[in-house]
N, C-alpha and C. Protein backbone atom coordinates (compact mmCIF):
# COMPACT_ATOMS: atom_id res chain seq x y z
N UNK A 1 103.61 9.60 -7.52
CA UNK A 1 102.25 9.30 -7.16
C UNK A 1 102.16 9.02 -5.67
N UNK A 2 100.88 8.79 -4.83
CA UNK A 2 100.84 8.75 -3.65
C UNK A 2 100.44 7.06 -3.83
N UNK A 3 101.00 6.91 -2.35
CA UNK A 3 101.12 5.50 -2.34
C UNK A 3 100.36 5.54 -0.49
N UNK A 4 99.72 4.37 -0.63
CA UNK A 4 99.16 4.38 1.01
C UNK A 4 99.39 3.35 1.70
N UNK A 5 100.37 3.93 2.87
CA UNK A 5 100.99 2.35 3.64
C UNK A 5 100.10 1.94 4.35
N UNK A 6 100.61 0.44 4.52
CA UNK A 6 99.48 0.10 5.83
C UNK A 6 100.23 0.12 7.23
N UNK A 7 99.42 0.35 8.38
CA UNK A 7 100.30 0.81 9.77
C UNK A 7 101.88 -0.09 9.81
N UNK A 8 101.55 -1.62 9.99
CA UNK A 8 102.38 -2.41 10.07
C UNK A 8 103.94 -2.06 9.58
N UNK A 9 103.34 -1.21 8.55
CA UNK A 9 104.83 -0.98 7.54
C UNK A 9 105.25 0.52 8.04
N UNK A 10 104.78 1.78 8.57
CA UNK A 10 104.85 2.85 8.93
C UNK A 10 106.33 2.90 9.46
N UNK A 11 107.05 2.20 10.03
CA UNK A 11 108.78 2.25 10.78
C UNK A 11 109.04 2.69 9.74
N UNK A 12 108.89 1.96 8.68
CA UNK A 12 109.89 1.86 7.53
C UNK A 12 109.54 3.23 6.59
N UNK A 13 108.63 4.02 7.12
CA UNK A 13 108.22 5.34 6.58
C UNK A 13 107.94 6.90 7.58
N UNK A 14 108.76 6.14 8.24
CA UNK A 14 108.83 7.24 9.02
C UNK A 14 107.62 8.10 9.83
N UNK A 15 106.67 6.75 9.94
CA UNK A 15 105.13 7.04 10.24
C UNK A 15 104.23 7.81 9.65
N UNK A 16 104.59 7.71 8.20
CA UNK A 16 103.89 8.28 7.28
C UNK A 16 102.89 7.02 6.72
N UNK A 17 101.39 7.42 6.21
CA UNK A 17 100.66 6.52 6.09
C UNK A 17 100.68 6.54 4.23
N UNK A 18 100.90 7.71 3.99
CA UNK A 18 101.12 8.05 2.65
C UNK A 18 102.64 8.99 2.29
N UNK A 19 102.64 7.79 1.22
CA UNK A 19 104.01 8.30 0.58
C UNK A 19 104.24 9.14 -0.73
N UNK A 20 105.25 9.60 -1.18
CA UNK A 20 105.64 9.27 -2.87
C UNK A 20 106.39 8.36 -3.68
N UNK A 21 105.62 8.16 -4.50
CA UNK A 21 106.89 6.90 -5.12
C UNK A 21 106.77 7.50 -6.76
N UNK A 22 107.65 7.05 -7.58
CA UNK A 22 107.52 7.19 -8.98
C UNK A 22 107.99 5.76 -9.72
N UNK A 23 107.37 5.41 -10.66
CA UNK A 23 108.10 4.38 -11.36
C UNK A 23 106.63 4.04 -12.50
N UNK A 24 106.54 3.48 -13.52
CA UNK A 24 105.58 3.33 -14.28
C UNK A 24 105.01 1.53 -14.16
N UNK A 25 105.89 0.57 -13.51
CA UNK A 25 105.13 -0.32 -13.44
C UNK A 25 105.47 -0.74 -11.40
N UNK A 26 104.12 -1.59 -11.33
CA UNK A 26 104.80 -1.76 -9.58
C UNK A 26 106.28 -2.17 -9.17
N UNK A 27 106.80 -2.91 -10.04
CA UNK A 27 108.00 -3.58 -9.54
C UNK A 27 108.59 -2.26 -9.85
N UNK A 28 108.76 -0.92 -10.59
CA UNK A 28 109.63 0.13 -10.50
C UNK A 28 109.04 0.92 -9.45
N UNK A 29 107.51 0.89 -8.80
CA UNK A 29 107.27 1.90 -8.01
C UNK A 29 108.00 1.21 -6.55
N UNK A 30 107.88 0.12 -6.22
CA UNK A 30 108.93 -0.33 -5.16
C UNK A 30 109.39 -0.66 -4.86
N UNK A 31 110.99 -0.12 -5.90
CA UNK A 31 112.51 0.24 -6.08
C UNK A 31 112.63 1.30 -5.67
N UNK A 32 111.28 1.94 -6.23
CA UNK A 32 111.43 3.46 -6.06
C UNK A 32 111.12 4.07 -3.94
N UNK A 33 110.21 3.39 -3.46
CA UNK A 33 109.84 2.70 -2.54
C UNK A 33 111.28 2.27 -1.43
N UNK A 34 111.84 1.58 -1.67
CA UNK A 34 113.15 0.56 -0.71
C UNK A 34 114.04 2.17 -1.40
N UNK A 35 114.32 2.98 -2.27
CA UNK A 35 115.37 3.59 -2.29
C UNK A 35 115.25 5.04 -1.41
N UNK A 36 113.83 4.93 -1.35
CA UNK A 36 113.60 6.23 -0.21
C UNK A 36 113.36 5.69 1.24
N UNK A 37 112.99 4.58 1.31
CA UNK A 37 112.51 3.62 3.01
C UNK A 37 113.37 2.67 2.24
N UNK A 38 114.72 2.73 3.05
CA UNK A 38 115.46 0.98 3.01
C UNK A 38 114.66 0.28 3.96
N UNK A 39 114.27 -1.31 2.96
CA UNK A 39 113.97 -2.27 3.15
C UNK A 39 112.20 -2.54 3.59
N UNK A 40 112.17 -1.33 2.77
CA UNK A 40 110.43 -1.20 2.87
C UNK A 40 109.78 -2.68 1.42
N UNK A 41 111.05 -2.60 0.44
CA UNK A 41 110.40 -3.56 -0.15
C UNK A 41 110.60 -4.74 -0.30
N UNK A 42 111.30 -5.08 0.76
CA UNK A 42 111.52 -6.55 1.20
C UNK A 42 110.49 -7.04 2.15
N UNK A 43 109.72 -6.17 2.28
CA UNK A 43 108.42 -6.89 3.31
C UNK A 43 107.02 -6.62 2.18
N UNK A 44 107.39 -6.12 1.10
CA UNK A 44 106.37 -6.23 0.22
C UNK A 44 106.24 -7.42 -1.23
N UNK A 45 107.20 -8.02 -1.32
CA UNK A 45 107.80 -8.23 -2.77
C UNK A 45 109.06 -9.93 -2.00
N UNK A 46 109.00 -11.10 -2.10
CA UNK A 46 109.67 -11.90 -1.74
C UNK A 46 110.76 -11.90 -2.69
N UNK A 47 111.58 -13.22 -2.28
CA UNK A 47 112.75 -13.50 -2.94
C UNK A 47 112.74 -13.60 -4.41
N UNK A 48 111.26 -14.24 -4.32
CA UNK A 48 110.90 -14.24 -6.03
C UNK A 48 110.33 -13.43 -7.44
N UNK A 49 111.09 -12.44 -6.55
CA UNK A 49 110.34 -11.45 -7.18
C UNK A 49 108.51 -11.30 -7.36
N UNK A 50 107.73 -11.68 -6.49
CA UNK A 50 106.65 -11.75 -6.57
C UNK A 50 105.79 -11.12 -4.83
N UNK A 51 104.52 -10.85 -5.11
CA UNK A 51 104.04 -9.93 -4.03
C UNK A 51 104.04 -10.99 -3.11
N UNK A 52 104.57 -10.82 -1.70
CA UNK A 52 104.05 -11.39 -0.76
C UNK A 52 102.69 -12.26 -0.75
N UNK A 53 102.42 -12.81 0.10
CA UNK A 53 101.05 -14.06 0.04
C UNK A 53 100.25 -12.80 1.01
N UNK A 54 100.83 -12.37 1.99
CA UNK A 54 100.07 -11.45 3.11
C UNK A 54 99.81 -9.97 2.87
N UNK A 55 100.40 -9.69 1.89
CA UNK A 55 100.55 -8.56 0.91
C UNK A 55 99.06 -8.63 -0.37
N UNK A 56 98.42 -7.25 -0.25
CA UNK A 56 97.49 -6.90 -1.15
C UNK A 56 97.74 -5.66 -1.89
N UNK A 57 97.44 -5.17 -3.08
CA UNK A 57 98.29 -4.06 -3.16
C UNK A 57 97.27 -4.15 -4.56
N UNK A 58 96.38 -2.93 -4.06
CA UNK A 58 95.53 -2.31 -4.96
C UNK A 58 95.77 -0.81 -6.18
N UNK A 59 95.37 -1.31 -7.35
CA UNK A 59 95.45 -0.04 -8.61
C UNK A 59 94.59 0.88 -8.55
N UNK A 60 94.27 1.88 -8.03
CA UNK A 60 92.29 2.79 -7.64
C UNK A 60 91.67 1.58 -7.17
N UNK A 61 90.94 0.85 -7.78
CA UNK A 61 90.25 -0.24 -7.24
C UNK A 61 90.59 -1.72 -7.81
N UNK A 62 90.88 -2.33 -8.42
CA UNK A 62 91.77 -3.15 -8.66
C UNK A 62 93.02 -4.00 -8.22
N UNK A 63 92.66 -4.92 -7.64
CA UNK A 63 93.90 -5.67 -6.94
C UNK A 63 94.73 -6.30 -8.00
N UNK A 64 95.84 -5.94 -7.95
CA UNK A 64 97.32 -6.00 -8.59
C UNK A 64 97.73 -7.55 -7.92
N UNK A 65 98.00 -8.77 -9.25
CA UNK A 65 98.54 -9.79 -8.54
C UNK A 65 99.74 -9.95 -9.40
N UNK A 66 100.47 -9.00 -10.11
CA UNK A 66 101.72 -8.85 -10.52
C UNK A 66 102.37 -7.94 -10.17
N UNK A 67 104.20 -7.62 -10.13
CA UNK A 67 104.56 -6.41 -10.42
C UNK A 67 104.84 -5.77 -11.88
N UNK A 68 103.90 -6.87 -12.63
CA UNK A 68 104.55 -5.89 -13.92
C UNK A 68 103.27 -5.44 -14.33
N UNK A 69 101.95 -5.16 -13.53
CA UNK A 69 100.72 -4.39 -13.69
C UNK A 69 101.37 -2.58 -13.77
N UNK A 70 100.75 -1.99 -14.68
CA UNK A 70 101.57 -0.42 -15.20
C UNK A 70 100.25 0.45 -14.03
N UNK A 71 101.31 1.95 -14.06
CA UNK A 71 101.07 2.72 -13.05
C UNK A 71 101.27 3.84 -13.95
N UNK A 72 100.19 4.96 -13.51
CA UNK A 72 100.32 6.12 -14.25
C UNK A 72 100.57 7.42 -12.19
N UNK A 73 100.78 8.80 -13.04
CA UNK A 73 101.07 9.41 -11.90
C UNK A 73 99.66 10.07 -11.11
N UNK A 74 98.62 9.42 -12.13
CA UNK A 74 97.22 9.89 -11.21
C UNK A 74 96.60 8.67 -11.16
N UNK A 75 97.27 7.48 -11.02
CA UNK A 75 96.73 6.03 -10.15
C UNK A 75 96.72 6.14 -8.40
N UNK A 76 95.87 5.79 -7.68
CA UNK A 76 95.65 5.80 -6.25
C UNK A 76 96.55 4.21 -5.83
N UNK A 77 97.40 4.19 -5.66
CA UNK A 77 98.16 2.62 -5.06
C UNK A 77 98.26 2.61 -3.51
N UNK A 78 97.85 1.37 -3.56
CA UNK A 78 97.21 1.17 -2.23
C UNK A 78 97.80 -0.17 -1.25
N UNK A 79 98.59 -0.58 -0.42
CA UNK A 79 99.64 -1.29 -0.17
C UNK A 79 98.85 -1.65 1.00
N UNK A 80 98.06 -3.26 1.29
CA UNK A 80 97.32 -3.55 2.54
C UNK A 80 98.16 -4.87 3.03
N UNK A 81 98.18 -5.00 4.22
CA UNK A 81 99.14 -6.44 4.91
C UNK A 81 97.99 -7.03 5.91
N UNK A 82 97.70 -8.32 5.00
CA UNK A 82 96.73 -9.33 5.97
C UNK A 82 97.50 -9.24 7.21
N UNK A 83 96.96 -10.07 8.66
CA UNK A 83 97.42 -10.20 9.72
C UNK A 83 96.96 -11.57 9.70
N UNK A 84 98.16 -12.32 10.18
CA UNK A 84 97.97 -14.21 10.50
C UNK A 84 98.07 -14.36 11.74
N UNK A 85 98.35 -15.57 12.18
CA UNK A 85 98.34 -16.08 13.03
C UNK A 85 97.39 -16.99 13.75
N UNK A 86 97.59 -17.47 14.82
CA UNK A 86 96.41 -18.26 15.41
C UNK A 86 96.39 -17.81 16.97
């Protein structure tokens, strides 16, 4: 399925804004994700196995606040990174 990075993350994709990934739930789509871009999903997904706080990561329209929300191969996934700071 196509997956849509946000700029921030683009190094790690080779400045691609859209990817492919395969896997049927999020936590398999980025395994699938870090095994084609090492360490693309360590800036998506913390130690705890859970999405980042700065991390948004939409199903077609639907914001995903698990990785065990399911994915089909004609779902639109959509990977957005707040910006912090002061």
């Amino acid at each position: 399925m196509k997956v849509r990075i946000p700029t921030p993350l683009y190094a790690y994709t080779k400045n691609r804004s859209v990817v492919d990934a395969e896997g049927a739930t999020l936590d398999e789509l980025t395994r699938d994700l870090d095994r084609r871009y090492p360490g693309l999903r360590f800036r998506i997904v913390d130690e705890q196995e859970r999405i980042r706080p700065h991390i948004k990561i939409f199903v077609n329209t639907e914001q995903a606040d698990d990785l065990k929300v399911g994915v089909t191969q004609k779902d639109d996934v959509m990977i957005i990174q707040s910006f912090s700071g002061g």
